[in-house]
Protein backbone atom coordinates (compact mmCIF):
# COMPACT_ATOMS: atom_id res chain seq x y z
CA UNK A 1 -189.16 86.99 113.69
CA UNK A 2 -185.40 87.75 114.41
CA UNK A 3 -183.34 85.45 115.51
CA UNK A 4 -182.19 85.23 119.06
CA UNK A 5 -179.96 83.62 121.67
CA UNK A 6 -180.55 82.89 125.02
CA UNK A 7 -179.07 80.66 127.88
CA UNK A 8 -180.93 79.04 130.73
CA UNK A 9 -180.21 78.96 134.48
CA UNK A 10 -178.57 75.99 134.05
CA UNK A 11 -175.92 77.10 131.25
CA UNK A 12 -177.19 75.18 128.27
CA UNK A 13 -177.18 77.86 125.29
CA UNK A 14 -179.98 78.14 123.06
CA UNK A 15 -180.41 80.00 119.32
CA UNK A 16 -183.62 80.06 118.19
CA UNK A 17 -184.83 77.98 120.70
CA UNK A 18 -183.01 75.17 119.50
CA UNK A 19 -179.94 73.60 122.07
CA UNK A 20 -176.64 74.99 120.54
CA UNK A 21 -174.21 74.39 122.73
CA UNK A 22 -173.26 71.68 125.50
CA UNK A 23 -173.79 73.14 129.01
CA UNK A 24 -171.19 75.31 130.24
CA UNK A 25 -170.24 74.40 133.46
CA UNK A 26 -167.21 73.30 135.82
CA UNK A 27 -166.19 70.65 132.90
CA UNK A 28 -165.26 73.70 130.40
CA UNK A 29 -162.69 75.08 132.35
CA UNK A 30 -159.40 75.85 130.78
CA UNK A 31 -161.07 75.07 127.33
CA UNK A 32 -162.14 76.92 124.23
CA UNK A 33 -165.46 77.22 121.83
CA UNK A 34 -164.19 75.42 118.56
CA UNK A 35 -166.39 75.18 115.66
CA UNK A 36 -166.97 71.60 114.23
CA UNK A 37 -167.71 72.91 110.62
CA UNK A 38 -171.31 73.60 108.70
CA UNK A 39 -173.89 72.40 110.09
CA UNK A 40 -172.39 70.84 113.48
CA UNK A 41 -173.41 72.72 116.64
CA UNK A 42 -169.51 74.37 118.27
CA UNK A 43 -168.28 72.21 121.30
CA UNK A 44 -165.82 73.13 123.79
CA UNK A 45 -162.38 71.45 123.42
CA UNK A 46 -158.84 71.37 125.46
CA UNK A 47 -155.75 73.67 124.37
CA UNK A 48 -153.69 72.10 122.18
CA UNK A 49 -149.99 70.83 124.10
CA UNK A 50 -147.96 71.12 121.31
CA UNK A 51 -144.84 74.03 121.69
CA UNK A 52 -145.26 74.10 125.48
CA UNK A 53 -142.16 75.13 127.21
CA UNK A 54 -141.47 74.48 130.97
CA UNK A 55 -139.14 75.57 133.37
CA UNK A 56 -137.97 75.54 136.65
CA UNK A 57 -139.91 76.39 139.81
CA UNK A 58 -137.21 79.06 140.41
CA UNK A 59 -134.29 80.98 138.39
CA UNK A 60 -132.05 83.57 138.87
CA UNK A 61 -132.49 86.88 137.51
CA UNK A 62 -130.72 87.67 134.18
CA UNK A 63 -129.16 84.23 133.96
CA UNK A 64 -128.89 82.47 130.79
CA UNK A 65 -131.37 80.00 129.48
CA UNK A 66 -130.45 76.39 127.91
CA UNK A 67 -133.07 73.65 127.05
CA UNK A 68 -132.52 70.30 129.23
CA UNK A 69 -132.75 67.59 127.64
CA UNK A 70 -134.37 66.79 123.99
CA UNK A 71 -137.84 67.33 124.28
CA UNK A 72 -137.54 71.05 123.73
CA UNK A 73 -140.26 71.31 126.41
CA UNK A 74 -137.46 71.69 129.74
CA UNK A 75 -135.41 74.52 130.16
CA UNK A 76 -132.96 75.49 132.78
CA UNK A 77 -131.23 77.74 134.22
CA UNK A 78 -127.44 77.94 133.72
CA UNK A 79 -125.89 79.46 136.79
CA UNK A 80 -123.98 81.87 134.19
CA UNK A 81 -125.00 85.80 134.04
CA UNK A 82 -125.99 86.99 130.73
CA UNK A 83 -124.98 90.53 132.30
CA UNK A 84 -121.26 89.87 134.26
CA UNK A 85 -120.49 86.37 133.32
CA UNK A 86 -117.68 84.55 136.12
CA UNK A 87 -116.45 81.08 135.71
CA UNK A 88 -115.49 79.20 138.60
CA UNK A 89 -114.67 75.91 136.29
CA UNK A 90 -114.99 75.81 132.59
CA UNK A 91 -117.85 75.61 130.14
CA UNK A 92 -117.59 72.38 128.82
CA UNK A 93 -119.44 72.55 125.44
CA UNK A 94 -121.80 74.73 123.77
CA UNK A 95 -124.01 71.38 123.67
CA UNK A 96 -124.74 70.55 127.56
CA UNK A 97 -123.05 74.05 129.02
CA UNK A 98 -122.16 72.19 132.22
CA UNK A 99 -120.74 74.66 134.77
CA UNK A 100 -118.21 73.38 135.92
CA UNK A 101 -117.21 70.64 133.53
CA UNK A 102 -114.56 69.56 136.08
CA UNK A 103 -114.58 70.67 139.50
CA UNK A 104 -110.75 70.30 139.79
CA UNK A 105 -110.25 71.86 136.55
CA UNK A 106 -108.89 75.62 136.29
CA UNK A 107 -110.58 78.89 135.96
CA UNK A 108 -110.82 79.47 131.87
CA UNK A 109 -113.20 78.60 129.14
CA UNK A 110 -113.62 75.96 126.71
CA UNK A 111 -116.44 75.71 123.83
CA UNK A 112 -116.52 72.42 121.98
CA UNK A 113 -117.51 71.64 118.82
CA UNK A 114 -119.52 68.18 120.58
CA UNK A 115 -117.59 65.78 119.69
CA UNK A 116 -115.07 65.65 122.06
CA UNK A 117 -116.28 67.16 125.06
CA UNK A 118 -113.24 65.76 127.00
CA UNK A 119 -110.79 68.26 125.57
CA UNK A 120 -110.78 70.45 129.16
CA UNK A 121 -108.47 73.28 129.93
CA UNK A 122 -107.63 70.91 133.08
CA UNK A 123 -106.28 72.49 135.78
CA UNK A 124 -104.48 75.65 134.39
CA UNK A 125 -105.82 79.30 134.85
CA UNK A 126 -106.95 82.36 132.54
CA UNK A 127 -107.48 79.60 129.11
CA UNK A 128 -109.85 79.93 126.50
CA UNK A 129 -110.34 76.93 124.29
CA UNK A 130 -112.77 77.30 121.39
CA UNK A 131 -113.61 73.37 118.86
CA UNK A 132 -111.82 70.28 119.83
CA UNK A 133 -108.56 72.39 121.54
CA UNK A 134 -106.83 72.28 124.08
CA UNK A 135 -105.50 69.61 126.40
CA UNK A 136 -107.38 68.29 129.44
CA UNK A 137 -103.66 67.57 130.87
CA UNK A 138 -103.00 71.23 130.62
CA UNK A 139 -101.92 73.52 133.79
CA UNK A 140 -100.73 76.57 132.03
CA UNK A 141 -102.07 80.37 132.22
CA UNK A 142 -103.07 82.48 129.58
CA UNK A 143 -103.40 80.31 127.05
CA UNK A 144 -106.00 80.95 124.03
CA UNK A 145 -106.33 78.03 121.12
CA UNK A 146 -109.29 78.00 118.15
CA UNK A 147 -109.47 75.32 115.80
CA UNK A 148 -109.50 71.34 116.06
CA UNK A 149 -106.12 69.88 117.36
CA UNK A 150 -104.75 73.06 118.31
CA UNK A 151 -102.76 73.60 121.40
CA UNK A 152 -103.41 70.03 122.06
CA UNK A 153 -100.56 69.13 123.69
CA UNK A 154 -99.72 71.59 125.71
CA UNK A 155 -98.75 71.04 129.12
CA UNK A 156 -97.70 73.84 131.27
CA UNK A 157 -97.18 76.44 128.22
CA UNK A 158 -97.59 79.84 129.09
CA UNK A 159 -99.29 82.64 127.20
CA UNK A 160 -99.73 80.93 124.02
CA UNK A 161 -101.88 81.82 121.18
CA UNK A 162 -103.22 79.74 118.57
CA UNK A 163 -105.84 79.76 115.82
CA UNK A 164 -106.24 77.49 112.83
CA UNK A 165 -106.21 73.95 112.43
CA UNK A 166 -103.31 72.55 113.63
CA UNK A 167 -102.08 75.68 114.74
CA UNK A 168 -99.29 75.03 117.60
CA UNK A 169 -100.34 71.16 117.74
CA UNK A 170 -97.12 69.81 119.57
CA UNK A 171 -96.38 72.95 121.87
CA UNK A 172 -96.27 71.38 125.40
CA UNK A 173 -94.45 73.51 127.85
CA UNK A 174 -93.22 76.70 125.15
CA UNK A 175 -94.21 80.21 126.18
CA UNK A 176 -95.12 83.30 124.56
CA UNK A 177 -95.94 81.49 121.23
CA UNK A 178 -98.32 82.98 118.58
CA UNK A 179 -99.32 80.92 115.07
CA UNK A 180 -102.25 81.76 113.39
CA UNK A 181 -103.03 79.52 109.59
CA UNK A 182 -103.28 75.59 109.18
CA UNK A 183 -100.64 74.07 110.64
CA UNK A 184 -98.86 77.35 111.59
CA UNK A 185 -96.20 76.51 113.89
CA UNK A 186 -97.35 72.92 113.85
CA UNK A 187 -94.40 71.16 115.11
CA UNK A 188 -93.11 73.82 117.99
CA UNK A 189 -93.01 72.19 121.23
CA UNK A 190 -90.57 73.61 123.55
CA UNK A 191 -90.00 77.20 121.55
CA UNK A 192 -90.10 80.53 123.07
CA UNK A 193 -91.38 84.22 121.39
CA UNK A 194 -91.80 82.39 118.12
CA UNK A 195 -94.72 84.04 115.40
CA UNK A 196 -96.14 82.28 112.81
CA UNK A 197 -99.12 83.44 109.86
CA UNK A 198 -99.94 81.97 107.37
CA UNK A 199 -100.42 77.70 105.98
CA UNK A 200 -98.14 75.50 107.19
CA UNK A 201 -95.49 78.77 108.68
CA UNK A 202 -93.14 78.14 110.76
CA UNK A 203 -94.43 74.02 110.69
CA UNK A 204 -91.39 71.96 111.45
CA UNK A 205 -89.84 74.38 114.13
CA UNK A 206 -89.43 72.28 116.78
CA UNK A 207 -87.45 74.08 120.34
CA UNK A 208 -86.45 77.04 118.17
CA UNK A 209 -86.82 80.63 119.85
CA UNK A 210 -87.19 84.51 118.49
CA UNK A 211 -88.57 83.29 115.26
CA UNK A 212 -91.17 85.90 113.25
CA UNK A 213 -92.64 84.37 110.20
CA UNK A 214 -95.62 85.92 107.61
CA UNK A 215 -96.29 83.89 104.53
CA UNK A 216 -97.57 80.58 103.53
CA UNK A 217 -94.80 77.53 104.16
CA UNK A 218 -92.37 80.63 104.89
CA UNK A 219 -89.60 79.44 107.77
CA UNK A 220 -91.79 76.25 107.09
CA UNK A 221 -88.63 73.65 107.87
CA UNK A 222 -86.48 75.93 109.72
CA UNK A 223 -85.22 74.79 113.58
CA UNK A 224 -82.90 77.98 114.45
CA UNK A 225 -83.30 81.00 116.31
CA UNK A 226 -83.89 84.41 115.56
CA UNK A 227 -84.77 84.02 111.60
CA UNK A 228 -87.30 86.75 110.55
CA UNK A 229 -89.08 85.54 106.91
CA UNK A 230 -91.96 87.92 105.30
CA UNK A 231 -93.96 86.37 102.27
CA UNK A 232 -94.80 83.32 100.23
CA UNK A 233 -91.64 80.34 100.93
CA UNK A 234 -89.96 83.31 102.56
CA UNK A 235 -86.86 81.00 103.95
CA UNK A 236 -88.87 77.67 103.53
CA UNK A 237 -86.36 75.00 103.28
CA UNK A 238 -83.47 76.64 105.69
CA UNK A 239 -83.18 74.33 108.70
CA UNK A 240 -80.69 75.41 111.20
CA UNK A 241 -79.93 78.37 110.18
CA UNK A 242 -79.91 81.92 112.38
CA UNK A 243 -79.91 85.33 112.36
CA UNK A 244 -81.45 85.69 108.91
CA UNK A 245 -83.96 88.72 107.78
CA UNK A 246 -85.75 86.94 104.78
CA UNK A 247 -88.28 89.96 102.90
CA UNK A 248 -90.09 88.81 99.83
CA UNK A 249 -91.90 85.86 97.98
CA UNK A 250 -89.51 83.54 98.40
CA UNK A 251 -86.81 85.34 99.64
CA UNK A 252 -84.10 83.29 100.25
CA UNK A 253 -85.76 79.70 98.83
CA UNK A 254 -82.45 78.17 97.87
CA UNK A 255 -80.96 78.06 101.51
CA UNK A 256 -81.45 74.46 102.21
CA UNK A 257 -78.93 74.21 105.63
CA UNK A 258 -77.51 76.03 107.68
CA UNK A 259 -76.86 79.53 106.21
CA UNK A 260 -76.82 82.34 108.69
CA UNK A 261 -76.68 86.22 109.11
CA UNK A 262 -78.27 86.82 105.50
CA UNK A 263 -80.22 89.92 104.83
CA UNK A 264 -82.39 89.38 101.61
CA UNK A 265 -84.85 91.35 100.08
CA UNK A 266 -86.71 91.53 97.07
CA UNK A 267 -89.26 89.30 95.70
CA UNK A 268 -87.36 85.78 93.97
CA UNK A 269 -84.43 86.56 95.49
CA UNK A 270 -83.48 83.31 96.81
CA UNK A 271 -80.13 83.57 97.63
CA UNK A 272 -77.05 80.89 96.98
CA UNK A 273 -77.07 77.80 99.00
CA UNK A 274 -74.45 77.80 101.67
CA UNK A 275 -73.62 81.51 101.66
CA UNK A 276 -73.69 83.43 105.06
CA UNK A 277 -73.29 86.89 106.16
CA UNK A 278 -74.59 88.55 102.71
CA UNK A 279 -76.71 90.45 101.93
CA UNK A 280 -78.67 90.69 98.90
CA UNK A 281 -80.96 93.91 97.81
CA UNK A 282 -83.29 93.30 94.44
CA UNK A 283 -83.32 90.05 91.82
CA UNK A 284 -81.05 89.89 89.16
CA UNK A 285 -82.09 90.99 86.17
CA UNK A 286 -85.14 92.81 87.16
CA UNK A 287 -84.31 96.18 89.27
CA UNK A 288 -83.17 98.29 86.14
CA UNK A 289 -81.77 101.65 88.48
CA UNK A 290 -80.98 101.88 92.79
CA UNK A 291 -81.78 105.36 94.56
CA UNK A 292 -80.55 105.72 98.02
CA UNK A 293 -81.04 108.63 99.94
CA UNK A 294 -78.36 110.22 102.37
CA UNK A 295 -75.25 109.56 100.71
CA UNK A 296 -74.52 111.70 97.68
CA UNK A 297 -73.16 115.21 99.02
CA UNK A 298 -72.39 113.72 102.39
CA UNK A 299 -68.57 113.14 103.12
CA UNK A 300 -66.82 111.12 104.55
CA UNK A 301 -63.92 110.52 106.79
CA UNK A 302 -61.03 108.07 105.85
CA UNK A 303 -63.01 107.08 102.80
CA UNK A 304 -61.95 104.57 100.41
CA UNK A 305 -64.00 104.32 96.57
CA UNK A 306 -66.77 101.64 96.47
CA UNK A 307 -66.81 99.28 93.46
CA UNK A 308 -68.74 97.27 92.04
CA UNK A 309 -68.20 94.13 89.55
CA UNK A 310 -70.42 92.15 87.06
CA UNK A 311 -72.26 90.36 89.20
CA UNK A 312 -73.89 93.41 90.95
CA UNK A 313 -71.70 92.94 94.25
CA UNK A 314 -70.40 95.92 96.17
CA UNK A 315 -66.61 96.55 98.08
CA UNK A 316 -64.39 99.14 99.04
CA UNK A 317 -61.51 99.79 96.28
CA UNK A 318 -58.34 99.35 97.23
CA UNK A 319 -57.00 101.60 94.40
CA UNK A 320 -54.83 104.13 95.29
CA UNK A 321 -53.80 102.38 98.81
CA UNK A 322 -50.73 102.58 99.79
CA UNK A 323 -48.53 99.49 101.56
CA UNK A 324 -44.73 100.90 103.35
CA UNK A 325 -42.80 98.91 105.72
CA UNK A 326 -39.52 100.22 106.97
CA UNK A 327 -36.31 99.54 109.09
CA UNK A 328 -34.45 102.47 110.89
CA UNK A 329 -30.81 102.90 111.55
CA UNK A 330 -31.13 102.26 115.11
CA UNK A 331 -31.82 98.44 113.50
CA UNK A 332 -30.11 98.18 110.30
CA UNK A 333 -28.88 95.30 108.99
CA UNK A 334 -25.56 94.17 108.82
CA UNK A 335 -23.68 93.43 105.07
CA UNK A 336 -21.44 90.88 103.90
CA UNK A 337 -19.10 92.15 101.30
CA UNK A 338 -20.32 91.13 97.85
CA UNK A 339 -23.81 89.84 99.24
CA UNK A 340 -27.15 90.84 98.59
CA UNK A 341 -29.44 91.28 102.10
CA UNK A 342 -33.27 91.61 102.31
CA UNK A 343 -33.90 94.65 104.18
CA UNK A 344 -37.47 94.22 105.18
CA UNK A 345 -40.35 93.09 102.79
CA UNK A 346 -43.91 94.11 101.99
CA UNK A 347 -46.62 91.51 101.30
CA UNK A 348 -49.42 92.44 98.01
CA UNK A 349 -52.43 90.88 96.79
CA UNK A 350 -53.13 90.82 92.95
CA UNK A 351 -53.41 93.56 90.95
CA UNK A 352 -51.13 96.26 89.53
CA UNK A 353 -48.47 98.34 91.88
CA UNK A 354 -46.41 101.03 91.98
CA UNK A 355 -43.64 100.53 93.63
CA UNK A 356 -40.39 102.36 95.19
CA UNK A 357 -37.80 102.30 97.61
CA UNK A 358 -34.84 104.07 99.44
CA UNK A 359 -31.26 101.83 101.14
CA UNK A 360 -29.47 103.92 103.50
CA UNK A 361 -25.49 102.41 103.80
CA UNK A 362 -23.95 103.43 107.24
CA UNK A 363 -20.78 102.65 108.48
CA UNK A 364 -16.98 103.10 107.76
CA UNK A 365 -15.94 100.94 105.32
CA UNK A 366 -13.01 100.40 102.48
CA UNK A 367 -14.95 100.85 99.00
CA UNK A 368 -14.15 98.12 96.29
CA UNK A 369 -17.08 98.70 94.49
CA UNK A 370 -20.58 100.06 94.04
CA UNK A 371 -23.30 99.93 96.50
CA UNK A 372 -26.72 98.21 94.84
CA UNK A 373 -30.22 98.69 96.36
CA UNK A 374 -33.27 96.54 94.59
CA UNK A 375 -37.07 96.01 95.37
CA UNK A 376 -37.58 92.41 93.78
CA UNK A 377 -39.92 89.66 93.84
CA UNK A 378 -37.11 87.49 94.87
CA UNK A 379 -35.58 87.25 98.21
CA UNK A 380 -31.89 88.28 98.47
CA UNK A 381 -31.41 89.21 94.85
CA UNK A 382 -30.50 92.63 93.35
CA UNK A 383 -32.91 93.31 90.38
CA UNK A 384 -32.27 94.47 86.78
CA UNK A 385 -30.37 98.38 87.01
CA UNK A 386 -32.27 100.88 84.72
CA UNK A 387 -35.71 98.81 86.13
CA UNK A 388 -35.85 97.73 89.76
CA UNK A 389 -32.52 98.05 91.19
CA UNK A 390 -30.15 100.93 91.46
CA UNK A 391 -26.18 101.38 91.98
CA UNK A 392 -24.08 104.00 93.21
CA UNK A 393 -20.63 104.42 94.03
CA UNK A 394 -19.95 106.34 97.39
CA UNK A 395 -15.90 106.32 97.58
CA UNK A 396 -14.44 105.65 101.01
CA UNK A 397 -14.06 109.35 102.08
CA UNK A 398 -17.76 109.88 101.68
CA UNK A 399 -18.40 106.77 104.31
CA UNK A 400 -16.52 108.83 106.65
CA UNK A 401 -18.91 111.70 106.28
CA UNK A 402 -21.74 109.85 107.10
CA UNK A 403 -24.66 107.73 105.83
CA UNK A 404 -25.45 107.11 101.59
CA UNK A 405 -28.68 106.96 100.03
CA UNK A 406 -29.56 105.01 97.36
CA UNK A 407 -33.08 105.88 95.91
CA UNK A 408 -35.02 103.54 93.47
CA UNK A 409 -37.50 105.09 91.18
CA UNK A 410 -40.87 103.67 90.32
CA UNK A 411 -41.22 99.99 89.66
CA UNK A 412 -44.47 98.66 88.30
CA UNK A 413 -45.42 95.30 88.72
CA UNK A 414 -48.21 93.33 88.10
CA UNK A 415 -49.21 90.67 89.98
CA UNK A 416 -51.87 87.28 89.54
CA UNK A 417 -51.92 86.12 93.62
CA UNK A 418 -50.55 87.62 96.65
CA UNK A 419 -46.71 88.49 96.25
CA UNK A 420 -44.15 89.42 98.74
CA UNK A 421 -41.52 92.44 97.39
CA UNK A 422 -38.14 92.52 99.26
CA UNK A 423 -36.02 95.66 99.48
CA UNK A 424 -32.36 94.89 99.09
CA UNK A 425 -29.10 95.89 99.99
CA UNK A 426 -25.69 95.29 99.04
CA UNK A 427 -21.84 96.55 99.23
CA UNK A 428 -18.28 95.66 98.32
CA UNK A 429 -15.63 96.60 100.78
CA UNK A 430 -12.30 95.17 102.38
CA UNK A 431 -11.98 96.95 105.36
CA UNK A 432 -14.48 97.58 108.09
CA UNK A 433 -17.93 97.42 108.51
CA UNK A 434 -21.41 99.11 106.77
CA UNK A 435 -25.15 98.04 107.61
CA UNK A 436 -28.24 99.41 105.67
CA UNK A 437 -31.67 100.44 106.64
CA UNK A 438 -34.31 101.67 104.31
CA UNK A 439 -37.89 101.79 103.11
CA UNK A 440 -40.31 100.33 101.06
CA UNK A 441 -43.69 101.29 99.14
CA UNK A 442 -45.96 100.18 96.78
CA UNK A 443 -49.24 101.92 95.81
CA UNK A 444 -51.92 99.90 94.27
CA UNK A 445 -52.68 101.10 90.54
CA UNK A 446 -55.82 98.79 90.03
């Protein structure tokens, strides 16, 4: 005979025409048919509680979702659009998302690592503040910090910027800052326009402004204004120094001070402590050849030679210069008979000269004897004749024909420090009076 299942009109389930299962009636509701194992008839039995999730009675469409409290049984509903998401306070921390966190706080955001859930934008406007940054005192705008202690004493700073631990710690009322790196800008409190990358950049700067800095530790102890430092130490231990444009690992290292106006670039070029107002292209010993573009062919105006000495430093030769000073008739100089007279002088720094000059006698005069002219080293003193002084004997006729000349031929003279050369006059005469006038030159051999 088959087998067969039937239930009665009052439920009770039958297989075989043996009772198989309790009745089914109001008692069953809301439960399922589990099976007890071989041999043991099924029974009905609850649903199991464990995962349930409830929420509230109500929510509002596309809002986000947080569980409330610890059970992991109670959500809620946020208040916050996942679609267009406004914030009328701040979001206190990703760990209770209270909205607002303050109710006299500012509009902005702040994200908390849970620990210090405290750390508010306060009452500023436009912040985001992202792990244990920030400062709850703060009212400034536009003000973004990521990383514990960053930005997290700032006041009423202004459009600052800073990610990395550390990063822009002691900023309280600067503006327009930007450090990204441990400790980037660490110290900077009242600064303005200042940009730091890199560990421990521009860390000491305290109130300095206009300061760019890319590099670990580079500008990392400086305090002046307007230094730009590009790679490793770039400028690390300059303090007050300014103006500087630092390019290289550890580009100008050995300023220590207050050196200013430097332009250094090259990798290890580090510069010589104290110096200012250099610069400094390429380290010593390592650039074997220098190619610049735009100046061979091209001429010049007024030029003077460019040299270049031992040490690799460039100037403008002063070779070939020439140095005149002159007196004119209209103000010559009065003679004494017998008496040498400095006609005018020149002044010359070392090095090796060529040197001439001319004496003009004027006047009407008895002639008792020659008339000298001398370039010297030696005020008011007629030279050696044959070297650097010159005679000639103009009789007293030729006064009354008009103005003698007296040329002196080439002189050279080299010189250790700077040097003044007089020109000199001189006459002897009895009768009447002579004055001279003349010029000097001297034109720089090397």
């Amino acid at each position: 005979m088959p087998n067969s299942l039937n239930i009665n009109n009052q439920g009770v389930v039958y297989f075989d025409g043996v009772v198989t299962f309790s009745e089914i009636d109001g008692s069953t509701v809301g439960k399922v048919l589990t099976s007890n194992g071989t041999g043991v008839s099924p029974s009905f039995q609850p649903i199991s509680a464990t995962g349930d999730v409830v929420g509230p009675a109500s929510a509002v469409d596309n809002d986000i979702v947080i569980f409330d409290g610890v059970t992991g049984k109670i959500i809620k509903d946020t208040g916050i659009s996942s679609i267009a998401p406004t914030f009328a306070g701040n979001v206190s921390s990703l760990s209770t998302m209270t909205v607002p966190f303050d109710t006299t706080a500012g509009e902005g955001m702040y994200f908390s690592d849970g620990r210090n859930a405290f750390r508010q934008v306060g009452s500023g406007v436009a912040n985001f503040f992202f792990g244990n940054s920030g400062n709850s005192t703060l009212s400034g705008i536009a003000n973004t910090g990521v990383g514990q202690a960053t930005l997290a004493n700032l006041t009423v700073g202004i459009q600052n910027t800073g990610m990395g631990n550390g990063a822009l710690n002691g900023s309280t009322s600067g503006g327009g800052n930007s450090a990204y790196g441990y400790f980037s800008s660490f110290g900077l409190q009242t600064g303005t326009g200042n940009c730091s990358f890199g560990w421990g950049a521009g860390q000491l700067n305290i109130s300095s402004d206009f300061n760019s800095c890319l590099g670990f530790q580079a500008l990392h102890s400086s305090t002046g204004n307007d230094n730009t430092a590009i790679g490793h130490s770039a400028g690390a231990s300059i303090t007050s120094g300014s103006n500087n444009c630092l390019l290289g690992s550890q580009s100008g290292s050995s300023y220590t001070s207050s050196e200013s106006n430097n332009i250094i670039i090259g990798s290890g070029v580090t510069g010589i402590v104290s110096e200012s107002n250099v610069t400094r292209i390429g380290a010593g010993g390592v650039q074997t050849a220098c190619f610049i573009d735009g100046i061979a062919g091209v001429t010049v105006a007024s030029a003077v030679p460019v040299v270049i000495d031992s040490l690799g430093q460039l100037g403008a030769s002063t070779i070939g210069q020439t140095t005149v000073s002159s007196v004119v008739s209209g103000s010559a100089i009065s003679l004494t008979t017998a008496t040498p007279t400095n006609i005018t002088s020149i002044s010359l720094n070392a090095g090796t000269y060529e040197i001439s000059g001319i004496v003009n006698f004027t006047g009407a005069i008895t002639v008792t004897g020659a008339q000298l002219a001398s370039v010297n080293t030696t005020s008011a003193t007629i030279g050696t004749q044959g070297n650097n002084a010159v005679s000639s004997v103009v009789p007293t006729a030729g006064f009354l024909l008009g103005d003698n000349s007296v040329s002196i031929p080439s002189w050279i003279l080299t010189i250790a420090t700077t040097t003044t050369v007089f020109l000199i006059g001189q006459a002897s005469f009895s009768l009447g009076t002579t004055s001279v006038y003349g010029r000097i030159s001297a034109v720089k051999l090397s």
